[in-house]
Each structure stands twice: as C-alpha cells, then as structure tokens.
Protein backbone atom coordinates (compact mmCIF):
# COMPACT_ATOMS: atom_id res chain seq x y z
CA UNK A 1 -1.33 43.32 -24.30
CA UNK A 2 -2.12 47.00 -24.95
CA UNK A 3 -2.87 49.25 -22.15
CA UNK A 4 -6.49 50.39 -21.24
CA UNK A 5 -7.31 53.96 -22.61
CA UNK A 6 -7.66 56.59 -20.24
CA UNK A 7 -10.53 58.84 -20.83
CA UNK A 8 -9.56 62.67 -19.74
CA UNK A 9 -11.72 65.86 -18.73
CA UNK A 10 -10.13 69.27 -18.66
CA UNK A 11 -11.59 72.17 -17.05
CA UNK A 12 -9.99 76.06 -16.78
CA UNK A 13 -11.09 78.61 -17.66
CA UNK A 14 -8.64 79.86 -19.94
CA UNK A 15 -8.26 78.08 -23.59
CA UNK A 16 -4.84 78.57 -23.82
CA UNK A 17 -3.96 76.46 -20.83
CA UNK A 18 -6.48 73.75 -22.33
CA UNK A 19 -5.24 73.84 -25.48
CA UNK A 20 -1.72 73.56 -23.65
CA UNK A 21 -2.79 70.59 -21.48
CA UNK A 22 -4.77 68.81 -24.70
CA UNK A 23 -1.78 69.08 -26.68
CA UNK A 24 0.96 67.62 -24.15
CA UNK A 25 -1.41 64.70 -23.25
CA UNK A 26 -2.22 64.10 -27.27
CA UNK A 27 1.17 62.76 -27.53
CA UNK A 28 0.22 59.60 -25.32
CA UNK A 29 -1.05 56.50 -27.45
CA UNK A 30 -3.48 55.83 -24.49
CA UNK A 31 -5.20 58.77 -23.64
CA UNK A 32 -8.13 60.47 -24.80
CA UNK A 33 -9.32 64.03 -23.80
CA UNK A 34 -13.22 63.17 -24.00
CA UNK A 35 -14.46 66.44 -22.51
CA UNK A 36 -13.87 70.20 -21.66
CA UNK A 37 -15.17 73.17 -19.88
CA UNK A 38 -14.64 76.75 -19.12
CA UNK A 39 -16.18 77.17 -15.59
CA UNK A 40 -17.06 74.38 -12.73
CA UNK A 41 -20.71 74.28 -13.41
CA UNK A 42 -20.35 72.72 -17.47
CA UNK A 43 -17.47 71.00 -16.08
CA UNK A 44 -19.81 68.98 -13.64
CA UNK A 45 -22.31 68.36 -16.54
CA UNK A 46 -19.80 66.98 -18.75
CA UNK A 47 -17.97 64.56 -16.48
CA UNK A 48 -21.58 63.44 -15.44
CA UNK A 49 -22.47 62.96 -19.05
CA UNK A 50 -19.03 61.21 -20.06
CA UNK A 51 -17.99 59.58 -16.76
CA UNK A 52 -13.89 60.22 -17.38
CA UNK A 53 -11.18 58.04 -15.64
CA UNK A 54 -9.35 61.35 -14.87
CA UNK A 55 -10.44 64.59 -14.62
CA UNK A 56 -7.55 67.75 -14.76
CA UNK A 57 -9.58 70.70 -12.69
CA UNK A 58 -8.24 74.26 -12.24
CA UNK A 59 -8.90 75.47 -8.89
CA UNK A 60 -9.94 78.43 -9.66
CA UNK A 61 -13.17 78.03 -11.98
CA UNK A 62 -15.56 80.45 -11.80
CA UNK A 63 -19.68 79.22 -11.14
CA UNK A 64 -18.42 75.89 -9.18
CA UNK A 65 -14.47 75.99 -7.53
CA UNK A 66 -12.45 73.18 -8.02
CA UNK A 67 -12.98 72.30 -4.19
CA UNK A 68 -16.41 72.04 -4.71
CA UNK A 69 -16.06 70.49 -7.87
CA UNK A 70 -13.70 67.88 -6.77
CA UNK A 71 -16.66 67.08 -4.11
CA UNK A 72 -19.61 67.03 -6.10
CA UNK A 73 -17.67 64.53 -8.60
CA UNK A 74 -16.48 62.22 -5.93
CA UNK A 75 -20.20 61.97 -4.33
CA UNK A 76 -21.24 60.62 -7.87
CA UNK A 77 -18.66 59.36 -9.59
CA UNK A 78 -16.43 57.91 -6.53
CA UNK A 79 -13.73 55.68 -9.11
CA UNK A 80 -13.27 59.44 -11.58
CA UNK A 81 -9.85 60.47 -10.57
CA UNK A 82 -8.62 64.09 -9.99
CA UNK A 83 -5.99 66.44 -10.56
CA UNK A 84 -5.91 69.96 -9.20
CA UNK A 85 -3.95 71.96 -11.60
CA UNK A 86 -3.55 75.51 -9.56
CA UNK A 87 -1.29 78.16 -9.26
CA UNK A 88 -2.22 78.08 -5.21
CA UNK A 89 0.94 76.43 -3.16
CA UNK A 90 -1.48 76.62 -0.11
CA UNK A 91 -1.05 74.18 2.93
CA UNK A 92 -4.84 75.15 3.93
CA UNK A 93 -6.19 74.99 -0.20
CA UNK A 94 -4.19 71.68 -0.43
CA UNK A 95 -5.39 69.88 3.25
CA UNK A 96 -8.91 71.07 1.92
CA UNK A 97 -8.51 69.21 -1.51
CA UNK A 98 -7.41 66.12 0.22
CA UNK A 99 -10.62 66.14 2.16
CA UNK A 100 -12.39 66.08 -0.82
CA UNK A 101 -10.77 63.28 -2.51
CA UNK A 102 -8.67 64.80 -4.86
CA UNK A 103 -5.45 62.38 -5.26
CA UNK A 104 -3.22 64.75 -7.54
CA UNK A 105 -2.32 68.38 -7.08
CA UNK A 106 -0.12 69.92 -9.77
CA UNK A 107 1.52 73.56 -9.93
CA UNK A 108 0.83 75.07 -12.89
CA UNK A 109 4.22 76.49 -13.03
CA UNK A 110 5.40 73.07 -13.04
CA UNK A 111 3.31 71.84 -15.48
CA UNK A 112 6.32 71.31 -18.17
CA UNK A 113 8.47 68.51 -16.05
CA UNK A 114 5.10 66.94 -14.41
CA UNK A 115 2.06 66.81 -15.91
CA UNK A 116 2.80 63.47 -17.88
CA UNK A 117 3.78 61.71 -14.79
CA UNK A 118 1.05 63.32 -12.66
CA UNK A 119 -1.25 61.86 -15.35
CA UNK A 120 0.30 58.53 -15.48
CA UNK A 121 0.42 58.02 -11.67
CA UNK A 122 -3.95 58.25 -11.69
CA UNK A 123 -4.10 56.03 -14.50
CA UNK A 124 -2.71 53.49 -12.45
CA UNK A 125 -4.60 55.17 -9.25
CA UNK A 126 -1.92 56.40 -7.72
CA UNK A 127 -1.30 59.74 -6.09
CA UNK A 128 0.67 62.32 -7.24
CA UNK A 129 1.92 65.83 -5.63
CA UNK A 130 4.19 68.27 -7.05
CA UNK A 131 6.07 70.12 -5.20
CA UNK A 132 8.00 69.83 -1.97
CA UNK A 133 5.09 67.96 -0.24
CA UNK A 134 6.13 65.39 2.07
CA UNK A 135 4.06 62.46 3.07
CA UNK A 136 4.48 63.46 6.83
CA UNK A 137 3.25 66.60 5.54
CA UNK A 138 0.57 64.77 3.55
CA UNK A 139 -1.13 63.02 6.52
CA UNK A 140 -0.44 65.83 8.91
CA UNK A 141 -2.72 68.06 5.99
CA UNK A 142 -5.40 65.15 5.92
CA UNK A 143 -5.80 64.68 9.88
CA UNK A 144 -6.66 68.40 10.48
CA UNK A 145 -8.45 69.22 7.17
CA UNK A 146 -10.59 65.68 8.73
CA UNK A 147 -11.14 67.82 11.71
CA UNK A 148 -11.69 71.27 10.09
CA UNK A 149 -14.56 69.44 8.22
CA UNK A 150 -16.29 68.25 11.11
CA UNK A 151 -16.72 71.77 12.41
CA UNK A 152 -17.36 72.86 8.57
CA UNK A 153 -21.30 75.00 9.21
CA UNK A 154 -22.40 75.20 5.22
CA UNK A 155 -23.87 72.61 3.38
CA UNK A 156 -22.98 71.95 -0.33
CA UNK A 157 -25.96 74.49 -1.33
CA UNK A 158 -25.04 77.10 0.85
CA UNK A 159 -21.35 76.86 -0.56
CA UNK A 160 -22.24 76.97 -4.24
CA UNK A 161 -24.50 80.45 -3.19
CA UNK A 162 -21.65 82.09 -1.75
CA UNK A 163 -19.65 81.33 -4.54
CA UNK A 164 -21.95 82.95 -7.22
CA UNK A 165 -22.88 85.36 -4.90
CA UNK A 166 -19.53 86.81 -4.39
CA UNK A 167 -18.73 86.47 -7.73
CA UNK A 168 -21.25 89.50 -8.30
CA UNK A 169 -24.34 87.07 -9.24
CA UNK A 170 -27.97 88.44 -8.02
CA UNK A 171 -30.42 86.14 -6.67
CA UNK A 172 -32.30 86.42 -9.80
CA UNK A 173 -29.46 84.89 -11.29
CA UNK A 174 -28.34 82.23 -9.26
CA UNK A 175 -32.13 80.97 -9.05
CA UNK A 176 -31.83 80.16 -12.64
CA UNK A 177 -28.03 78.87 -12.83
CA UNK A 178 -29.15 76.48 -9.95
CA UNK A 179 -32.38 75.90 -11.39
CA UNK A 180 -34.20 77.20 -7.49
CA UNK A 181 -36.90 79.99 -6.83
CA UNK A 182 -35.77 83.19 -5.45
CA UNK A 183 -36.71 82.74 -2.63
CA UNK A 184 -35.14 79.66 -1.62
CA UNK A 185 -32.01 81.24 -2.99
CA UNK A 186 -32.86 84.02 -0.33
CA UNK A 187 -33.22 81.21 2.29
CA UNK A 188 -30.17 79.73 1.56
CA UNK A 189 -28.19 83.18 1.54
CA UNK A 190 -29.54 83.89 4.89
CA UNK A 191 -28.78 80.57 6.33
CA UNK A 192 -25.11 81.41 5.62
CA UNK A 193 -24.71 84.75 6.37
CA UNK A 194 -26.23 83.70 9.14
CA UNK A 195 -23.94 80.92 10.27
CA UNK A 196 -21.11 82.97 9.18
CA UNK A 197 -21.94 85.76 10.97
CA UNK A 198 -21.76 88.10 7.83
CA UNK A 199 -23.66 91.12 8.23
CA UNK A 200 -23.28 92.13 4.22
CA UNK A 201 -22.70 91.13 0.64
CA UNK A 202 -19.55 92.80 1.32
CA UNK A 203 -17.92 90.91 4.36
CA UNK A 204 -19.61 87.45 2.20
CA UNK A 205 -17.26 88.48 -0.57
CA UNK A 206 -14.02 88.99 1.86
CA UNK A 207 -14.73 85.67 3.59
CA UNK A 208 -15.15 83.90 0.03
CA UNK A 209 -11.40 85.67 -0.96
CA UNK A 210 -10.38 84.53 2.30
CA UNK A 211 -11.38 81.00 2.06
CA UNK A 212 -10.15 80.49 -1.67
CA UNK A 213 -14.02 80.39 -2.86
CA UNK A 214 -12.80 82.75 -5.28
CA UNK A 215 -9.86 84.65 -6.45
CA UNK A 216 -9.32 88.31 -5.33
C-alpha cells in the first residue's frame, strides 16, 4: 500500500532558498510542493486557499513573521503542520514558536543533513528539532513561553501593526494591506504604544528588533 501524499507550502522570502528547498523535497515520490510565497501575508492566503499537510515557514518574512504566521495558521487550520526554517538559534525565538504550535524548527545552516528527516518526521506528525535541543530543554522552553504568554499585552491586530509599522509602513499603508480605515489603524497603533509604553515610531522599531518582530 502506497503512502499518502504530503501536500507542502514554502514560504521565504528569498527564491533561491525556495528553489533550494523545492528541489531537495522533489526527489521524494510522496510529496508535493502545492504552494509558495515571498512574505507572511501571501503565505497565509495560500495555505488558506490550499490547506497543506506541512507548511516550511522562514522566520523571518517580512508583512506577517513566522511567529505570527505559525499562529494565525494553527487558529484555522489546527491539523497543517509546521516547520520553522531560521537562521535564529534563539532559546526565547524557539520557546515562543512552541507556544504557537509549531512542531519542527530547522537551522538553515543545517538544512543539507536535515531537512528530509525534519520533513518526514511531520508527515507522520511527529516533532522534529535540529540542533542540540534537548527534551528537558524542550519542556523547560514550553512551561515559561506558557507563562510569558499569559502576561503577553497585544492582541493578534496590534502585533501584525507593529510589524508593518516598524518595517517602515505608514498608516495609509497598512490600512489597505489589512484591508482597515486609518483610523482604526491609528487606534490600534496607540493601543500598543500605549501598552508598551513606547513614546515613538522609533523606540516601536527597537522593541520590534528586540522581540524578533523583525530583523535588524
């Protein structure tokens, strides 16, 4: 009896490391690379249009993070596996990620000796870690990143604003990426600068390069 095919997103936003990823995972009789994207925001429209077993998500997209990404996708589409493929060996970025529901976290520099088996461990839904990650380490990660949430002030809105804000969008902009009036984009800025305590666009983008919203 053949094996079920496994039906694979890929989102970074470089084409080189997609066209990297896409060719490795071509090899495999049983998978099928159904979608792709260049920043989180497509990424979230595809895998809500082709509803993937796996999705392979660089952490680092611009318009949508793969943190946020990884929750948005898990609030819909709870049975879509995902793999963080990062170059971020981060105790805090990984605890975070676990939170989320992410069950496979992949260094890109390691990419050559594990993607396959990273791959083939969520086909079968199970986890997969590169790396020197221990399972003590593991739970220790998801018991304070369980805590850390529960203090956690933004809401999913407010995070997906200071994301596009400090990557240089203006309101005008991010109303019509998010599809809001300006002024609830103003409203929502507010709100978190105001449970940040951020006093300017400046201190929102140090606290966003801080928190590994975006890259420096």
């Amino acid at each position: 009896m053949s094996s079920p095919v496994r039906r694979i997103v890929l989102a970074d936003d470089h084409e080189a490391i997609r066209l990297g990823v896409r060719s490795v995972l071509s090899a495999h009789p049983d998978w099928r690379v159904v979608g792709e994207a260049g920043d989180g925001r497509e990424a979230l429209e595809v895998i809500r249009s082709v509803r993937p077993d796996i999705a392979i998500l660089d952490y680092s997209l611009p318009m949508m993070n793969g943190l946020e990404l990884t929750r948005a996708i898990k609030k819909e589409l709870p049975r879509t596996e995902i793999l963080i493929f990062t170059m971020h060996d981060r105790e805090d970025v990984l605890a975070e990620l676990l939170t989320a529901g992410a069950r496979g976290y992949l260094l890109k520099s390691e990419a050559s000796k594990h993607l396959l088996a990273a791959v083939e461990a969520l086909s079968v839904r199970r986890p997969y870690f590169s790396g020197n990650v221990s399972q003590t380490l593991l739970d220790r990660f998801v018991e304070m990143a369980a805590r850390e949430a529960s203090a956690t002030a933004l809401t999913p809105r407010e995070r997906e604003i200071v994301q596009l804000i400090a990557e240089g969008r203006l309101n005008k902009e991010i109303a019509a990426i998010l599809d809001l009036s300006i002024k609830t984009v103003e409203t929502h800025r507010a709100a978190a600068m105001r449970k940040l305590d951020l006093k300017s666009t400046a201190d929102l983008v140090r606290y966003a390069v801080r928190n590994n919203i975006i890259e420096p």
